[in-house]
N, C-alpha and C. Protein backbone atom coordinates (compact mmCIF):
# COMPACT_ATOMS: atom_id res chain seq x y z
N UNK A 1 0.81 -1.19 0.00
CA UNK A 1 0.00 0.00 0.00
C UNK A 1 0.86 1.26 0.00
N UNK A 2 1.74 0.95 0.90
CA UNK A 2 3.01 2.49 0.73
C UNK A 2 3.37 2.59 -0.27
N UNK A 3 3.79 2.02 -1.34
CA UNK A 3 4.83 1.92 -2.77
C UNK A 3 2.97 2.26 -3.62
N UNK A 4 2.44 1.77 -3.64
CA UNK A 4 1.30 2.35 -4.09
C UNK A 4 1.06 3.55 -3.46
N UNK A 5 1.39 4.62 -2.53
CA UNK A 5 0.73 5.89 -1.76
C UNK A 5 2.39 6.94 -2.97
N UNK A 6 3.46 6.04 -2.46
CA UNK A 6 4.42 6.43 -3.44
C UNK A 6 4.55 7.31 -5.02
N UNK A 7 4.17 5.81 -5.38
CA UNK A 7 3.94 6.39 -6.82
C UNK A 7 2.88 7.10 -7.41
N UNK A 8 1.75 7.19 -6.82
CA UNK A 8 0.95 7.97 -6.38
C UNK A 8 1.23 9.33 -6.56
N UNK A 9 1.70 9.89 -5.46
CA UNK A 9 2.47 11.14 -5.19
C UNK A 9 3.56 11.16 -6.13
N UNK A 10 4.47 10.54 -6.43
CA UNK A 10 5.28 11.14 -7.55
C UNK A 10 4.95 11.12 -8.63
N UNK A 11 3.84 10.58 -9.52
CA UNK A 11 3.21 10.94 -10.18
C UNK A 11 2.42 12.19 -10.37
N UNK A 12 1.98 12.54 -9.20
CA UNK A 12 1.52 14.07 -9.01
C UNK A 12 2.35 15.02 -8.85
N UNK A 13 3.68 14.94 -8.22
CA UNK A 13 5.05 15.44 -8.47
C UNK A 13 5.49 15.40 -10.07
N UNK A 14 4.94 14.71 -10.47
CA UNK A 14 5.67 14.97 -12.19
C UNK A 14 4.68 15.90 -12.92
N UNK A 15 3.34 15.69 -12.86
CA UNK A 15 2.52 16.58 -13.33
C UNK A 15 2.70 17.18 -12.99
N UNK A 16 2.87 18.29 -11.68
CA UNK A 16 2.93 19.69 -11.43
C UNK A 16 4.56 20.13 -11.96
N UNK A 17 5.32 19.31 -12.46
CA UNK A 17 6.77 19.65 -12.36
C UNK A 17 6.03 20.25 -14.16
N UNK A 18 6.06 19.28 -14.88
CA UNK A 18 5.47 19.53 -16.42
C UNK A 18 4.23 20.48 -16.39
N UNK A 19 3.76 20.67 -15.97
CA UNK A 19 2.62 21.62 -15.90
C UNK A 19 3.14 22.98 -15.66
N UNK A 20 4.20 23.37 -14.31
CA UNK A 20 5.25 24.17 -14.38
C UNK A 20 6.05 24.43 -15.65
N UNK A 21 6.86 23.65 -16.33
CA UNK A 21 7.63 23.85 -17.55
C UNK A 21 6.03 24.63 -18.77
N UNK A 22 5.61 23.63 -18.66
CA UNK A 22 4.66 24.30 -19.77
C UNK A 22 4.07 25.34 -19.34
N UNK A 23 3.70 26.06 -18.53
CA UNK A 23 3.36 27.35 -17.69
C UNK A 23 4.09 28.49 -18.41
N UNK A 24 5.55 28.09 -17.89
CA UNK A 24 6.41 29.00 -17.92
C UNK A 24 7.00 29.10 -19.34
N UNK A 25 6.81 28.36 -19.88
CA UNK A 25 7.20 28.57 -21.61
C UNK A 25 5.38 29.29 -22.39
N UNK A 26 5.04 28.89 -21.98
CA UNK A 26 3.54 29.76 -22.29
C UNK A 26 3.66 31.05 -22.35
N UNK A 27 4.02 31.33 -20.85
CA UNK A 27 3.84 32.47 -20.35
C UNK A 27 5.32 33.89 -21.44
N UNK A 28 6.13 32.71 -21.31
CA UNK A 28 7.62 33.34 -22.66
C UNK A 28 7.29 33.93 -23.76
N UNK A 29 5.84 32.93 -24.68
CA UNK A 29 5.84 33.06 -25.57
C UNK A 29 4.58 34.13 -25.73
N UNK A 30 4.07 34.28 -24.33
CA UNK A 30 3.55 35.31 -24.33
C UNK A 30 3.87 36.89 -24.34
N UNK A 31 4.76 36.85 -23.55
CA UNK A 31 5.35 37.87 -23.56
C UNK A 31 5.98 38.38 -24.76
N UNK A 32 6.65 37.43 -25.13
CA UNK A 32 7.43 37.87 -27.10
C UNK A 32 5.91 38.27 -27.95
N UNK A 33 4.54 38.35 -28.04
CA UNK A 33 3.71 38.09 -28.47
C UNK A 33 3.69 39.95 -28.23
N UNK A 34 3.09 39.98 -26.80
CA UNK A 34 3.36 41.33 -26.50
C UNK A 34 4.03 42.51 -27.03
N UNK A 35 5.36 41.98 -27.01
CA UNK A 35 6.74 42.86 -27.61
C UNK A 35 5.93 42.78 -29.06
N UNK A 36 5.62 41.74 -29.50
CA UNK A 36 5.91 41.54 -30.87
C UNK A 36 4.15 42.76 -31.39
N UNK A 37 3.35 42.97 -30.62
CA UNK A 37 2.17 43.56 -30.90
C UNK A 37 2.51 45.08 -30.69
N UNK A 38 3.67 45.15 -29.29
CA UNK A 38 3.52 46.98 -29.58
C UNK A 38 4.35 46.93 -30.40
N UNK A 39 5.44 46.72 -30.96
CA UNK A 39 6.23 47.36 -32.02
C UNK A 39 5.06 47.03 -33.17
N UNK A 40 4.49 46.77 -33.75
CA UNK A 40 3.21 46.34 -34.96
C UNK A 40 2.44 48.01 -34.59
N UNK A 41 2.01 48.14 -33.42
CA UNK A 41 1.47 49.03 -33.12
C UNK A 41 1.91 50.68 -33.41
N UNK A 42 3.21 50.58 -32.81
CA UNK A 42 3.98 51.36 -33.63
C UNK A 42 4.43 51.67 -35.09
N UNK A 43 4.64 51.11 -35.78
CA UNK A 43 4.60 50.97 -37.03
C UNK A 43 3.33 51.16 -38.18
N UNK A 44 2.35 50.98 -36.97
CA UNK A 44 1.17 51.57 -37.79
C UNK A 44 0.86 52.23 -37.60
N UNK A 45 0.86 53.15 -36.78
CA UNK A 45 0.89 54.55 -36.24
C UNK A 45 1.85 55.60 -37.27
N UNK A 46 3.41 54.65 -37.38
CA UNK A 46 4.27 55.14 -38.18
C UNK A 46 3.49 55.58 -39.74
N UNK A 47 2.82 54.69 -40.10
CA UNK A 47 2.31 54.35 -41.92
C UNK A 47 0.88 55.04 -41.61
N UNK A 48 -0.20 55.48 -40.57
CA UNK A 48 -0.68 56.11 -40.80
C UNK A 48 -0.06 57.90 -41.17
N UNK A 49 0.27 58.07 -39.90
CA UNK A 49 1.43 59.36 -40.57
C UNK A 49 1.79 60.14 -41.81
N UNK A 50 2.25 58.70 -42.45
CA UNK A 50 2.82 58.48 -43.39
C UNK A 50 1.74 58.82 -44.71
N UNK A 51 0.92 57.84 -44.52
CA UNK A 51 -0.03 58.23 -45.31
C UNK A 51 -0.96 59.24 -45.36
N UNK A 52 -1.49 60.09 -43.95
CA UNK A 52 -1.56 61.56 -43.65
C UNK A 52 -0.73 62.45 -44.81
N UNK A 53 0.70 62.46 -44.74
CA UNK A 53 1.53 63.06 -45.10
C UNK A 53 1.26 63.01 -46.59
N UNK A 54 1.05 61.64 -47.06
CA UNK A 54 0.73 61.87 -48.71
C UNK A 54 -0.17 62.13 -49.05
N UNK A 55 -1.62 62.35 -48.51
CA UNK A 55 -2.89 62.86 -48.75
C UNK A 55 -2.59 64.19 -49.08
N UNK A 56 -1.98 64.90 -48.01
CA UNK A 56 -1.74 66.68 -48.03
C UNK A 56 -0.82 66.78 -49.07
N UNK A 57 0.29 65.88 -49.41
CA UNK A 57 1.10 66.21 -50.66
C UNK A 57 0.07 65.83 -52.02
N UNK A 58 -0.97 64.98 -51.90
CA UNK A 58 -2.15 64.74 -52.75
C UNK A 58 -2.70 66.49 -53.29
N UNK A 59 -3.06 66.65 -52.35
CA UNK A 59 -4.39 68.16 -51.89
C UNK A 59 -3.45 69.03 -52.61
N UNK A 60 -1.84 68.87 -52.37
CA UNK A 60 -0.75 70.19 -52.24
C UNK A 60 -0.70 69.79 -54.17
N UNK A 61 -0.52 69.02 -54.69
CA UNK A 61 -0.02 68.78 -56.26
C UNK A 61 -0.96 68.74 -57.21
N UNK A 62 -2.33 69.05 -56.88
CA UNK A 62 -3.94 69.69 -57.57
C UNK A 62 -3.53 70.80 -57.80
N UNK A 63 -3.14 72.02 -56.50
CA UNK A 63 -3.14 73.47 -56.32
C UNK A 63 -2.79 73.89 -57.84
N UNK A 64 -3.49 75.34 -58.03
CA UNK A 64 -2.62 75.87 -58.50
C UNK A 64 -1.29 76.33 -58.30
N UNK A 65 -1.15 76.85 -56.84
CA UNK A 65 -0.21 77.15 -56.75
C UNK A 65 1.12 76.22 -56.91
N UNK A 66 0.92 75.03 -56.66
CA UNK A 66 1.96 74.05 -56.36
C UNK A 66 2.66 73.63 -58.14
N UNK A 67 1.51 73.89 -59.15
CA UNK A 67 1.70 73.88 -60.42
C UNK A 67 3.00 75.39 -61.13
N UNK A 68 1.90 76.14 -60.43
CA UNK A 68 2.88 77.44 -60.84
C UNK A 68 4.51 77.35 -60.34
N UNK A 69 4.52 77.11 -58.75
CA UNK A 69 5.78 76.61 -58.56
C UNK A 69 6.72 75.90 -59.17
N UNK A 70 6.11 74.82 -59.31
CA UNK A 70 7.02 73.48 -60.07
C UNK A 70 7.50 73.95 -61.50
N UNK A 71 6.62 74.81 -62.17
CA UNK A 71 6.66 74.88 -63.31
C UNK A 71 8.17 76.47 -63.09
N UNK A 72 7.54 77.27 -62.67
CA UNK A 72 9.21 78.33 -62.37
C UNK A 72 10.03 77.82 -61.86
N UNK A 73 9.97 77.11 -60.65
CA UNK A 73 11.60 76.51 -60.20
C UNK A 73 12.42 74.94 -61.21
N UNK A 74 11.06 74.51 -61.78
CA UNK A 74 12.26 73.11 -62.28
C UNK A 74 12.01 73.70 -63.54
N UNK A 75 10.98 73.99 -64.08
CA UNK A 75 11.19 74.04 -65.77
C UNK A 75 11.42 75.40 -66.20
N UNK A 76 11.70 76.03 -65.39
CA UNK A 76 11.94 77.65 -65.19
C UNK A 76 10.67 78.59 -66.69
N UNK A 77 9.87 78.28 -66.56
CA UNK A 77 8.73 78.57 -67.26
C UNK A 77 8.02 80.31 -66.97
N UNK A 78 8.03 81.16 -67.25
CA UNK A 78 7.55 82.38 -66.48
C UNK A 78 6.22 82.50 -67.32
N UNK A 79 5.25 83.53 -66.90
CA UNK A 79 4.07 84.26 -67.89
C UNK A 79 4.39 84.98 -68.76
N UNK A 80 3.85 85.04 -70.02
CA UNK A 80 4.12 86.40 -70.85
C UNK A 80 4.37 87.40 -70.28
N UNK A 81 5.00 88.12 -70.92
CA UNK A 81 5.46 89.47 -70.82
C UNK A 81 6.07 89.71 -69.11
N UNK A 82 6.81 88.76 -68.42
CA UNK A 82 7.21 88.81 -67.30
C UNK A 82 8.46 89.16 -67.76
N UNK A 83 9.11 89.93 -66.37
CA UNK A 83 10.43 90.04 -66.54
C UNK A 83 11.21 89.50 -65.57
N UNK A 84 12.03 89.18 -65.79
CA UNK A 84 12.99 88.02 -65.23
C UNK A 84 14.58 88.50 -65.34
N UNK A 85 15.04 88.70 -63.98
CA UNK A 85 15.97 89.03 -63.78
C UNK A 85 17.24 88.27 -63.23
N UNK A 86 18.05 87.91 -64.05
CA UNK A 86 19.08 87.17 -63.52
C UNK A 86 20.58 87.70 -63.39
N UNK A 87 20.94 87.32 -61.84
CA UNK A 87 21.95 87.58 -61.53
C UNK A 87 23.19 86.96 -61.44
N UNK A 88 23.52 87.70 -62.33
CA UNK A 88 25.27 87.19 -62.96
C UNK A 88 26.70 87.46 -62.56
N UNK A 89 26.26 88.28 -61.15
CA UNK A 89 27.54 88.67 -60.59
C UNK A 89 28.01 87.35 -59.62
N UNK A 90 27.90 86.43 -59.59
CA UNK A 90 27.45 84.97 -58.55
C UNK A 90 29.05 84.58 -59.18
């Protein structure tokens, strides 16, 4: 009956030992899960931003004004009868 009360109990000693291991690796892969959700979180926060930012450069490259710009500084384009003064002492 003792060697039966025995194995008994160390049998229940092994389950709580494995039940422990698996606990605690659970609980690991929980935590990396965590880490792994706020940085995600961040990053989409980042790309909303982001995409904020290209809407208004959207809104900004309709303008007229943003046309008139582009068109005098890169293609150096002026209106009729403008005068345009360039300085050559540089």
């Amino acid at each position: 009956m003792k060697k039966h009360k025995f194995w008994k109990r160390l049998f229940v000693l092994a389950i709580a030992v494995f039940l422990t291991f698996i606990f605690a690796d659970q609980q690991k892969t929980l935590n990396q899960y965590s880490q792994n959700s706020e940085e995600l979180k961040a990053q989409i926060e980042k790309e909303k931003e982001y995409k904020e930012e290209l809407s208004k450069q959207k809104e900004d490259i309709t303008s007229l004004d943003f046309v008139e710009k582009t068109a005098r500084e890169k293609l150096d384009m002026y209106y009729p009868n403008e005068r345009v003064y360039i300085d050559r002492g540089m």
